[in-house]
Protein backbone atom coordinates (compact mmCIF):
# COMPACT_ATOMS: atom_id res chain seq x y z
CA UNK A 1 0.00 0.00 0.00
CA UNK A 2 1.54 3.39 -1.02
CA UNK A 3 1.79 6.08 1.08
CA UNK A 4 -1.68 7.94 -0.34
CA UNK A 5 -3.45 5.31 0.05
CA UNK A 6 -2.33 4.34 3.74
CA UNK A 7 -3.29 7.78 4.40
CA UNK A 8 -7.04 8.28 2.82
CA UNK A 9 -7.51 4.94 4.54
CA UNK A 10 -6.79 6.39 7.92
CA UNK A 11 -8.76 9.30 7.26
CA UNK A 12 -11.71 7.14 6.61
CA UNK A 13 -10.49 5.20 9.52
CA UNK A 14 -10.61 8.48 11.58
CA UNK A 15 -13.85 9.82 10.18
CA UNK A 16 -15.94 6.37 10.78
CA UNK A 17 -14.78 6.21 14.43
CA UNK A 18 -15.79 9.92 14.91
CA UNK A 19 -19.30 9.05 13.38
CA UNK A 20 -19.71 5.92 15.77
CA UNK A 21 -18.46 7.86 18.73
CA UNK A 22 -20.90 10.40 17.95
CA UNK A 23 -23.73 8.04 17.60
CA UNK A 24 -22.98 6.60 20.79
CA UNK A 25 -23.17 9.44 22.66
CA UNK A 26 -25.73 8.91 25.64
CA UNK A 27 -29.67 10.53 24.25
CA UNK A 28 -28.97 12.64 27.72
CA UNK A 29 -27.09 15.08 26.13
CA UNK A 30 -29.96 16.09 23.25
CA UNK A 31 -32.23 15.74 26.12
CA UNK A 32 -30.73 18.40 28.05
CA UNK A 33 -30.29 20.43 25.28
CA UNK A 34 -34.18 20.22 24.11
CA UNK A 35 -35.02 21.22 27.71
CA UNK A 36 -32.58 24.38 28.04
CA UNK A 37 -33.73 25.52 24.85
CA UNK A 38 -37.15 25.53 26.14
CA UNK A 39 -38.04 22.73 23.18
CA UNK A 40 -39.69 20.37 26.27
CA UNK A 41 -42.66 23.04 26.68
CA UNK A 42 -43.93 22.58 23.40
CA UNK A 43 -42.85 18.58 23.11
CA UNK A 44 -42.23 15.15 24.80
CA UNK A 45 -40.65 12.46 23.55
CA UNK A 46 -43.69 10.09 23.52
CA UNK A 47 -46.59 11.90 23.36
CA UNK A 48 -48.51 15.01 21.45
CA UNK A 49 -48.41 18.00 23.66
CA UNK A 50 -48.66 20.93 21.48
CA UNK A 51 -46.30 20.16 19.20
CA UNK A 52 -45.72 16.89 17.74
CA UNK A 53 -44.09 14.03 19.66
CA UNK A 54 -40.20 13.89 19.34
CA UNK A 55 -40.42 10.28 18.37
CA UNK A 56 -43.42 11.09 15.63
CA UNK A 57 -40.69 13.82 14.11
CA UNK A 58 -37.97 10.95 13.86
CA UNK A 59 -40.56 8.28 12.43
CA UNK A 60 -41.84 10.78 9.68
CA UNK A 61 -38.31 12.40 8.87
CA UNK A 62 -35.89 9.43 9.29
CA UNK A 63 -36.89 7.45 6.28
CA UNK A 64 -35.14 10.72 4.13
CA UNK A 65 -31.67 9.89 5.41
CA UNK A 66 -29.04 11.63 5.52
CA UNK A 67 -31.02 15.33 4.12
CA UNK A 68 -33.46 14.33 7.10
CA UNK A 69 -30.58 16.21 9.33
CA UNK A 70 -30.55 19.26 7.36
CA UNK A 71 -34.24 19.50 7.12
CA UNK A 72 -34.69 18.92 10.68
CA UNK A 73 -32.01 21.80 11.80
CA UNK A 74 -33.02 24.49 9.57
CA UNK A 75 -36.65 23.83 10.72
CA UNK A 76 -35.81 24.16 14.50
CA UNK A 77 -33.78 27.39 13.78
CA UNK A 78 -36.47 28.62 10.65
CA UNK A 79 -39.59 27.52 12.80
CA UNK A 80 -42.57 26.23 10.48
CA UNK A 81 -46.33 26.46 10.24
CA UNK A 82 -49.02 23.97 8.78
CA UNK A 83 -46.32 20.81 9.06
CA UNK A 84 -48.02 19.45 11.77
CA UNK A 85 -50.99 21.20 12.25
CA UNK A 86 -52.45 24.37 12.86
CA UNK A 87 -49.95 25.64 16.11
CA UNK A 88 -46.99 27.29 13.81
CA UNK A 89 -43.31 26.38 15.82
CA UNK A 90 -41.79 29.47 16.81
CA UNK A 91 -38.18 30.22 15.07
CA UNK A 92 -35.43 29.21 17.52
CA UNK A 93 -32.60 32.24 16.33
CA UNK A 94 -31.05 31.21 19.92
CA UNK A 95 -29.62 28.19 18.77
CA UNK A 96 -26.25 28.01 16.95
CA UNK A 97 -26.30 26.21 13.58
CA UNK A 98 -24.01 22.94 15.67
CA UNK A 99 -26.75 23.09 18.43
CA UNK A 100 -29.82 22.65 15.84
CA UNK A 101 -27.99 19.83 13.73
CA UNK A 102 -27.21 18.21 18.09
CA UNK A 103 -31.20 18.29 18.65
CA UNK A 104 -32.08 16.74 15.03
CA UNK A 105 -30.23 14.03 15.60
CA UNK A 106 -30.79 13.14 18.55
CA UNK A 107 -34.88 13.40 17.38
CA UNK A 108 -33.78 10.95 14.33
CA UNK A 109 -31.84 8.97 17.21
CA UNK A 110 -35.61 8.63 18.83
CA UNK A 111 -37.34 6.39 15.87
């Protein structure tokens, strides 16, 4: 194996363990960041409250893969109206771009 090739393999190497340690991470830490960005008073995780249930978003959203993410994020920031009903979601400027893409997915991590 040249030298090139050694390398882009450890990259992938590198990148692949980051993804799994990611994934791995304990659903606490999306948890606490939905309820210190207030996202708990409009959702739960298993039931309707007035927004959709957490694990309703994943089911619905999951099956686009990896642009389910994107979508996800830019609606928590963005906000919506009509998705899932007639109670619009409120635009969530607070949130840095890193913290929206943290809470979608740990909602995908919910299906």
């Amino acid at each position: 194996m040249n030298r090139k090739s050694y390398a882009a393999w450890a990259l992938i190497g590198t990148l692949a363990a980051g993804g799994t340690a990611y994934a791995q991470k304990p659903a606490v830490d999306g948890l606490a960041l939905a309820k210190a960005q207030n996202c708990m008073s409009c959702h739960s995780v298993n039931r309707p409250v007035m927004g959709p249930a957490l694990h309703d978003i994943a089911a619905k959203y999951a099956p686009r893969g990896d642009a389910a993410t994107s979508y996800l994020s830019r609606k928590i920031v963005e906000g919506s109206t009509g998705v899932w009903g007639r109670v619009p979601m409120p635009a969530n400027t607070q949130l840095t771009p890193d913290q929206a893409v943290e809470l979608a997915n740990w909602i995908l991590s919910l299906q």
